[in-house]
N, C-alpha and C. Protein backbone atom coordinates (compact mmCIF):
# COMPACT_ATOMS: atom_id res chain seq x y z
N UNK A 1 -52.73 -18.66 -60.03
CA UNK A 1 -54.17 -18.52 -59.96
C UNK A 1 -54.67 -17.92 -61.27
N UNK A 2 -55.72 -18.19 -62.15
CA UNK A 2 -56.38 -17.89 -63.13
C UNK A 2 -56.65 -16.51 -62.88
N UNK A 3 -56.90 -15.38 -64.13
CA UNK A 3 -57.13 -14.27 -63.83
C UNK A 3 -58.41 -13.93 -63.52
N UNK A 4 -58.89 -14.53 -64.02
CA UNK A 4 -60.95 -14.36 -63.65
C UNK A 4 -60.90 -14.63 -62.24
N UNK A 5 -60.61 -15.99 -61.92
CA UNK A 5 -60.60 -16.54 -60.27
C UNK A 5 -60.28 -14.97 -59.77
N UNK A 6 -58.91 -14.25 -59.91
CA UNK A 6 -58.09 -13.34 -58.93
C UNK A 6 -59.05 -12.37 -58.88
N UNK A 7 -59.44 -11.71 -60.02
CA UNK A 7 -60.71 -10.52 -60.28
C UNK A 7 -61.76 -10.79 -59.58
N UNK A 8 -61.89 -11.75 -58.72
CA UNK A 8 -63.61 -12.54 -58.15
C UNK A 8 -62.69 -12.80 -56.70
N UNK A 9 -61.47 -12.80 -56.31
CA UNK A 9 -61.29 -12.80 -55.21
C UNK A 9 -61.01 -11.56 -54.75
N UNK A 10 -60.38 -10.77 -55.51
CA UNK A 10 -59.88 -9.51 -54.86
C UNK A 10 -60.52 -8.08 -54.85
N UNK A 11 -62.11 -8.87 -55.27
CA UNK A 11 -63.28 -8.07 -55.18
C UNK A 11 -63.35 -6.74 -56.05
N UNK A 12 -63.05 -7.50 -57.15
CA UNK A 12 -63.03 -6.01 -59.01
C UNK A 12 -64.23 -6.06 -59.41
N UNK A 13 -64.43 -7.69 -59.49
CA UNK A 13 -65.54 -7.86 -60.03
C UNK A 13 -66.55 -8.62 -58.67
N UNK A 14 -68.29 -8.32 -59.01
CA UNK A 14 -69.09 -9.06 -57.66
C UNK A 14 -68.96 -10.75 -58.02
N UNK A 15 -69.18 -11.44 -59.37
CA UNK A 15 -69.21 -13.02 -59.55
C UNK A 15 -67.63 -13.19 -60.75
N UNK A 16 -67.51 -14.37 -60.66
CA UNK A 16 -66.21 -15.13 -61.34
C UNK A 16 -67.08 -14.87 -62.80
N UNK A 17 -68.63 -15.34 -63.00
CA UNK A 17 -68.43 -15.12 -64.21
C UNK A 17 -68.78 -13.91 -64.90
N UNK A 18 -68.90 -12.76 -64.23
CA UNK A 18 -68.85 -11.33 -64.84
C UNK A 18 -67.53 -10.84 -64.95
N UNK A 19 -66.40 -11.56 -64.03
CA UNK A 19 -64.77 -11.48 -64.67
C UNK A 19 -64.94 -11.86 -65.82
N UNK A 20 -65.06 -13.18 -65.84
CA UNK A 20 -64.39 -13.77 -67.26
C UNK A 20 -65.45 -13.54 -68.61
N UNK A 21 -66.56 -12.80 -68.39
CA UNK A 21 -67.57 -12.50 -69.15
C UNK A 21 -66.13 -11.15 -69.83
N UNK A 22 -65.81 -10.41 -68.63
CA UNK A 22 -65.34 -9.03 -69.14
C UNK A 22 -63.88 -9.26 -69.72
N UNK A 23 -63.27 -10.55 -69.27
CA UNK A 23 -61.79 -10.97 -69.89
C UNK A 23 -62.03 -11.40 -71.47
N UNK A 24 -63.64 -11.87 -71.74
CA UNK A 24 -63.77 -12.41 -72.91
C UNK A 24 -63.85 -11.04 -73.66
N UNK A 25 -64.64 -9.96 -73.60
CA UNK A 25 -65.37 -9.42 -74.49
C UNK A 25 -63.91 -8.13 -74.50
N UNK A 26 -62.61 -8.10 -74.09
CA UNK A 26 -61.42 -7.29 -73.80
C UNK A 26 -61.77 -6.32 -72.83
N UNK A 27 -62.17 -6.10 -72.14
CA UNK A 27 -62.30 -4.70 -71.03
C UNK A 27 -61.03 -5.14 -69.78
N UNK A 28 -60.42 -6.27 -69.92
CA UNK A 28 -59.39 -6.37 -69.10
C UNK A 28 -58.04 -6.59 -69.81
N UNK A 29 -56.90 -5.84 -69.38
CA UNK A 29 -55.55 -5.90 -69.82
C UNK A 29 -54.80 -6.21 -68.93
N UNK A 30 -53.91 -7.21 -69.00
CA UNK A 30 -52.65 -7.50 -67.84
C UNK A 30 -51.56 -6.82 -68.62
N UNK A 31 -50.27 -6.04 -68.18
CA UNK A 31 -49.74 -4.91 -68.15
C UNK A 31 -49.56 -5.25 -69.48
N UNK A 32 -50.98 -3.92 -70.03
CA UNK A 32 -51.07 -3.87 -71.41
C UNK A 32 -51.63 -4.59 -72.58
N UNK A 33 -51.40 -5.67 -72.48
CA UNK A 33 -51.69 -6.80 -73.62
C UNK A 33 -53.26 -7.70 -72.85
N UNK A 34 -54.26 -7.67 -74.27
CA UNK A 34 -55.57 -8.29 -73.61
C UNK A 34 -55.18 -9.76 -73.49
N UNK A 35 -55.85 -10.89 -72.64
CA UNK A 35 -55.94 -11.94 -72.03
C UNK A 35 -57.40 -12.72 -72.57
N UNK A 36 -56.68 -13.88 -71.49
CA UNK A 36 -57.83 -15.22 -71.34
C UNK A 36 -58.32 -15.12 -70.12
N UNK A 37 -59.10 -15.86 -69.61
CA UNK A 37 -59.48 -15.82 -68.21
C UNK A 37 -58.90 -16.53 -67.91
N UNK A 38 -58.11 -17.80 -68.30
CA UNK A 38 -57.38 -18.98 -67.62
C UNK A 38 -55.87 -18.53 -67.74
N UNK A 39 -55.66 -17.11 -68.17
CA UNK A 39 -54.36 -16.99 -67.95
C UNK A 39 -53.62 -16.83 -67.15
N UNK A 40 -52.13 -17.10 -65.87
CA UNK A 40 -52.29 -17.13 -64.72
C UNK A 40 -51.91 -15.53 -64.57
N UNK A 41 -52.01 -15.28 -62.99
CA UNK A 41 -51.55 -14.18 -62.84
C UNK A 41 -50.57 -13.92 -61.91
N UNK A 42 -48.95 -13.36 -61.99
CA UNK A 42 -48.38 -13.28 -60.80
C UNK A 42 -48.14 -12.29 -60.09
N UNK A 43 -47.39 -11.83 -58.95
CA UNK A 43 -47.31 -10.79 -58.35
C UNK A 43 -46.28 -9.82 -59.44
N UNK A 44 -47.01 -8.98 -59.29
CA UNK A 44 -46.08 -7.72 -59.87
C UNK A 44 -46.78 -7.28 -61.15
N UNK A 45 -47.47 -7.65 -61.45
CA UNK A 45 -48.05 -7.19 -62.98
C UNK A 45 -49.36 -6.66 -62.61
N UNK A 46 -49.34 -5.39 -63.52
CA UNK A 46 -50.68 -4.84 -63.04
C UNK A 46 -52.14 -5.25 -64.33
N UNK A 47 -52.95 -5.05 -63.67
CA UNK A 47 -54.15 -5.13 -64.20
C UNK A 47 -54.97 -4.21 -64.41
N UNK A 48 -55.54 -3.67 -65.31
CA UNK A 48 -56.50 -2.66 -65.67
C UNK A 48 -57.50 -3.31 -66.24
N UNK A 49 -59.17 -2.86 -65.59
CA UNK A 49 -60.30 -3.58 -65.96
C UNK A 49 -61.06 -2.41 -65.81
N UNK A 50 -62.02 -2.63 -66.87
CA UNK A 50 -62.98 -1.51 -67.44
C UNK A 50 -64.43 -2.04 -66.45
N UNK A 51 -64.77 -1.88 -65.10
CA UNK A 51 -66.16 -2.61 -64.64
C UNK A 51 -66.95 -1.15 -64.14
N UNK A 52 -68.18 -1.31 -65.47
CA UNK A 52 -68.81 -0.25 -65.65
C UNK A 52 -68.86 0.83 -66.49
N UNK A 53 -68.29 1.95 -65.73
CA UNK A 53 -67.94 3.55 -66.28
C UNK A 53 -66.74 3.31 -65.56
N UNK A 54 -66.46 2.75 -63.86
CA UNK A 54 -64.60 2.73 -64.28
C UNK A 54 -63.56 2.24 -64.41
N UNK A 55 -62.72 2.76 -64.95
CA UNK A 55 -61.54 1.70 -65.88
C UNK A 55 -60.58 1.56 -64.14
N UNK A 56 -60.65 0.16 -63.39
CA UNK A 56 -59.89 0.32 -62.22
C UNK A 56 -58.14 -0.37 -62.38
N UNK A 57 -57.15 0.06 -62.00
CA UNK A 57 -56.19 -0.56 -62.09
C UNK A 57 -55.95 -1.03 -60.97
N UNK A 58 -55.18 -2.15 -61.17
CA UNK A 58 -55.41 -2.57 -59.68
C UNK A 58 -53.51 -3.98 -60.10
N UNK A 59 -52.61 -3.61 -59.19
CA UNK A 59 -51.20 -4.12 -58.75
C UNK A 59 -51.51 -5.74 -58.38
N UNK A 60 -51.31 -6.71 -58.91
CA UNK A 60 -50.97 -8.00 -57.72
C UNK A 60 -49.79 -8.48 -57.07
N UNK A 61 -50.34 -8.34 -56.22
CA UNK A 61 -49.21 -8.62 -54.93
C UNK A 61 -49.29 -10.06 -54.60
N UNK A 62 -50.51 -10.84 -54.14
CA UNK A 62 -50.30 -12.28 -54.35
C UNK A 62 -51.25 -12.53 -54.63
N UNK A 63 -51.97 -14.15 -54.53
CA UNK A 63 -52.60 -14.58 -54.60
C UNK A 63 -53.57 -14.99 -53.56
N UNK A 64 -54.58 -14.85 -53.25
CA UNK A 64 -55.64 -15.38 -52.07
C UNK A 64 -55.67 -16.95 -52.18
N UNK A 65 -56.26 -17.40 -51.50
CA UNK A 65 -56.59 -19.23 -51.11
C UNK A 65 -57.90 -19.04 -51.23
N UNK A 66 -58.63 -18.09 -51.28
CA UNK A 66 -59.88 -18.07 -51.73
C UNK A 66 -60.55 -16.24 -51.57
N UNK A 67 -62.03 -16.20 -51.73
CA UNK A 67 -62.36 -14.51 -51.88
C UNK A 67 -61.72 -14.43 -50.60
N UNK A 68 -61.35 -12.89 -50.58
CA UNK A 68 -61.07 -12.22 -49.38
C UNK A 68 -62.21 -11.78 -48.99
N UNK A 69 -62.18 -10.85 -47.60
CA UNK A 69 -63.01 -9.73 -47.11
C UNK A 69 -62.61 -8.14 -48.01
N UNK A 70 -63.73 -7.53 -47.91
CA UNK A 70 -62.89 -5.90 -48.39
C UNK A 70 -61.65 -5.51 -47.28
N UNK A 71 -61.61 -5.86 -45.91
CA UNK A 71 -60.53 -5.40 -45.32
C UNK A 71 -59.16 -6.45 -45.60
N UNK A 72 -58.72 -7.39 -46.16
CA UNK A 72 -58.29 -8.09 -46.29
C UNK A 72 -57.65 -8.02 -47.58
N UNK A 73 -58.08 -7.34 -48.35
CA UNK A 73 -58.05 -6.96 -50.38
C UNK A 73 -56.58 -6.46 -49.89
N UNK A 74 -56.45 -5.51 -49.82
CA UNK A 74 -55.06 -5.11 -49.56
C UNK A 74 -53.56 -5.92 -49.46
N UNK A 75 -54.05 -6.92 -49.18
CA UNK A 75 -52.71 -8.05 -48.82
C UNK A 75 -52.53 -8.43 -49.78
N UNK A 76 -53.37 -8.51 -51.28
CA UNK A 76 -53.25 -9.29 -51.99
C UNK A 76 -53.27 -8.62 -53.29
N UNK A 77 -53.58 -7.11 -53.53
CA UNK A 77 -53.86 -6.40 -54.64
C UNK A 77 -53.31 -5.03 -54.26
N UNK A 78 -52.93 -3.84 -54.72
CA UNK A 78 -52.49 -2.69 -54.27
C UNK A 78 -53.46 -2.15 -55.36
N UNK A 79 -54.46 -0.69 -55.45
CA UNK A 79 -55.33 -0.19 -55.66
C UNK A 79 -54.67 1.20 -56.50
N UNK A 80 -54.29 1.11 -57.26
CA UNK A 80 -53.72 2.49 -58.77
C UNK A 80 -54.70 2.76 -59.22
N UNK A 81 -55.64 3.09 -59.18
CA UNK A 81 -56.94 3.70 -60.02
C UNK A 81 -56.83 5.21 -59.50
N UNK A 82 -56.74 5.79 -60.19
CA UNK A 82 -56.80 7.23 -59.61
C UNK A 82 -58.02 7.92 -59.31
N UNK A 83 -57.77 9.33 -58.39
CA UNK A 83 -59.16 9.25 -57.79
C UNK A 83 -60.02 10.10 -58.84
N UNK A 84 -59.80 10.57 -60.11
CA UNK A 84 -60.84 10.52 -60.82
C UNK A 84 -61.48 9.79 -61.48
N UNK A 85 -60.75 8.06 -61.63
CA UNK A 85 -61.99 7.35 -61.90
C UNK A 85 -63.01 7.80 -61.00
N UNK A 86 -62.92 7.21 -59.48
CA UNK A 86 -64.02 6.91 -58.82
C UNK A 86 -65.39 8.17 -58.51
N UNK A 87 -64.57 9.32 -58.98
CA UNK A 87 -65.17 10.59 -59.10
C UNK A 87 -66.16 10.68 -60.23
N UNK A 88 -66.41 9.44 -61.13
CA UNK A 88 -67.47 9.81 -62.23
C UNK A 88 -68.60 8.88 -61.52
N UNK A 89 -68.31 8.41 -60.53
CA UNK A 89 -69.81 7.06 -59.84
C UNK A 89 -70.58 8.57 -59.28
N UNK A 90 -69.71 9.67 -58.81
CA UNK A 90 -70.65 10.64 -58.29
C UNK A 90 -71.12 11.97 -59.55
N UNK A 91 -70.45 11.75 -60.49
CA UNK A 91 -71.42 12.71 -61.71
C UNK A 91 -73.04 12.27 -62.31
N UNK A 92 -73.65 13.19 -62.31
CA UNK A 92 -74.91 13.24 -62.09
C UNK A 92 -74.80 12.41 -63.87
N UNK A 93 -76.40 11.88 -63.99
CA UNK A 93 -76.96 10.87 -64.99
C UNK A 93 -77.94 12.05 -65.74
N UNK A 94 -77.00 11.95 -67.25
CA UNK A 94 -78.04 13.23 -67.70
C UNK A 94 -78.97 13.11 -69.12
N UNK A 95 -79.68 11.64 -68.28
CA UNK A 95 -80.75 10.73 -68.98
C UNK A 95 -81.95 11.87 -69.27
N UNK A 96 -83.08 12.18 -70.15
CA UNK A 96 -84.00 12.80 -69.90
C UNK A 96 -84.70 11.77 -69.00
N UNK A 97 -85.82 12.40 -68.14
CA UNK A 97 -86.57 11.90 -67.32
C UNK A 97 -87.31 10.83 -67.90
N UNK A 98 -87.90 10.73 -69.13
CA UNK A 98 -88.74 9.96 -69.60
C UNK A 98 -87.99 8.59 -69.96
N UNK A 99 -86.82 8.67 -69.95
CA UNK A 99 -85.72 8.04 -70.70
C UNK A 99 -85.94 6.29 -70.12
N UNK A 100 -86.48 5.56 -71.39
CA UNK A 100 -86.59 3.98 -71.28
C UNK A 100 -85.85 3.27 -72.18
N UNK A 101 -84.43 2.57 -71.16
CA UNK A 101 -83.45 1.89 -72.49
C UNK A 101 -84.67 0.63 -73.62
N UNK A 102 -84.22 0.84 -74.04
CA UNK A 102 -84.74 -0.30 -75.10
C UNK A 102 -84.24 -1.83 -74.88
N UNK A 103 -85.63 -2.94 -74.86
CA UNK A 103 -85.43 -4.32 -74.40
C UNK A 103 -86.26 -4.26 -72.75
N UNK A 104 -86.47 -3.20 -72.38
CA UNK A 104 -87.23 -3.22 -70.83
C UNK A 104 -88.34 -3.66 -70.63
N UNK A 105 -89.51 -3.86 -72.17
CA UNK A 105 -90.56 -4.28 -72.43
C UNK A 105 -91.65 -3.12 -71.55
N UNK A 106 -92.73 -3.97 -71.63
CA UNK A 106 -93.36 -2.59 -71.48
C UNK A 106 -93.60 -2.18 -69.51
N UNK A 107 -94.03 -0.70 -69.80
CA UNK A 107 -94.19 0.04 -68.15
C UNK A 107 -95.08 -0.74 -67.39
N UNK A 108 -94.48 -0.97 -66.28
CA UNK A 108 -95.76 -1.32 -65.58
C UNK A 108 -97.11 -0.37 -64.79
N UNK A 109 -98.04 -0.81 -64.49
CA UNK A 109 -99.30 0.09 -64.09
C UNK A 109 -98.34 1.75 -63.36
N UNK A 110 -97.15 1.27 -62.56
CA UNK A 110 -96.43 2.24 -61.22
C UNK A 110 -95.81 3.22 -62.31
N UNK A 111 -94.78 2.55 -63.46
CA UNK A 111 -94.38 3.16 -64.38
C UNK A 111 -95.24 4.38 -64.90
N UNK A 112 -96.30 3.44 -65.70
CA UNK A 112 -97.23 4.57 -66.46
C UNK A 112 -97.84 6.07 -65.49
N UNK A 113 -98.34 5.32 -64.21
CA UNK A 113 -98.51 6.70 -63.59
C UNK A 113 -97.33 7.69 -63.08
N UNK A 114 -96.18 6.83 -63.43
CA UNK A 114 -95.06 8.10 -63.12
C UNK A 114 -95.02 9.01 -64.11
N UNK A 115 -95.34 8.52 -65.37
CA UNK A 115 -94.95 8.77 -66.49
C UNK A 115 -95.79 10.14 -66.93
N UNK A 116 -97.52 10.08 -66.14
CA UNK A 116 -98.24 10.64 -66.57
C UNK A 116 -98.17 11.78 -65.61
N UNK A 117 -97.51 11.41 -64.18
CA UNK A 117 -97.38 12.54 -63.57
C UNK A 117 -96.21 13.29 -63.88
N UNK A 118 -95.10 13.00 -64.64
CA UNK A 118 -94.65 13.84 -65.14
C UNK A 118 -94.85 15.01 -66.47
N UNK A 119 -96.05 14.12 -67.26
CA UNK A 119 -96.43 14.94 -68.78
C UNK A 119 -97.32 16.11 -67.97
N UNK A 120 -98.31 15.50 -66.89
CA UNK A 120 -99.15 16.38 -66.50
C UNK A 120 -98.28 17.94 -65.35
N UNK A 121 -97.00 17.49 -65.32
CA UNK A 121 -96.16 18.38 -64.40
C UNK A 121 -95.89 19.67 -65.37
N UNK A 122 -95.35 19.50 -66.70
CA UNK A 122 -95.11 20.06 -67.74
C UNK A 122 -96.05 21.18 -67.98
């Protein structure tokens, strides 16, 4: 099975092409060495993928016939990410309040009055 396909069945990634978006740009390693998305994948080699803030490792055990369920992932992937990755999804975001990434274009009417009820909070 292709590695993008496996990452989109065994639920790492939510679509096939935000796998192979992340196999292209390197945020995924099969034990160690970066990949293709059409490279296959077999049982026993692990995988480490960067989706997000965390870097998840994740064992293959086999291959699916198609996506699994989340209760079902297990048969087919064994889960090595340790539990301080998943411990940074709960560290607080220490954006200033006003904070607008760039490319968002402009606030809308709801925006601006948040915006103003915060200058006027000050």
């Amino acid at each position: 099975m292709r590695l993008d396909q496996w990452l989109w069945a065994v639920r790492v990634f939510r679509t096939r092409t935000l796998a192979a978006d992340a196999i292209k740009a390197g945020h995924v390693e099969v034990n160690g060495q970066p990949c293709k998305p059409a490279r296959e994948i077999h049982p026993g080699e692990t995988v480490v993928a960067r989706v997000g803030i965390l870097t998840r490792t994740v064992r293959c055990i086999a291959a699916p016939p198609s996506r699994v369920g989340a209760k079902l992932v297990a048969q087919f992937a064994e889960d090595l990410t340790p539990p301080e990755e998943y411990a940074k999804r709960a560290e607080p975001n220490f954006l200033p309040p006003m904070f607008r990434p760039k490319g968002t274009g402009r606030p809308t009417k709801r925006d601006r009055r948040d915006l103003d009820d915060l200058k006027r909070s000050d």
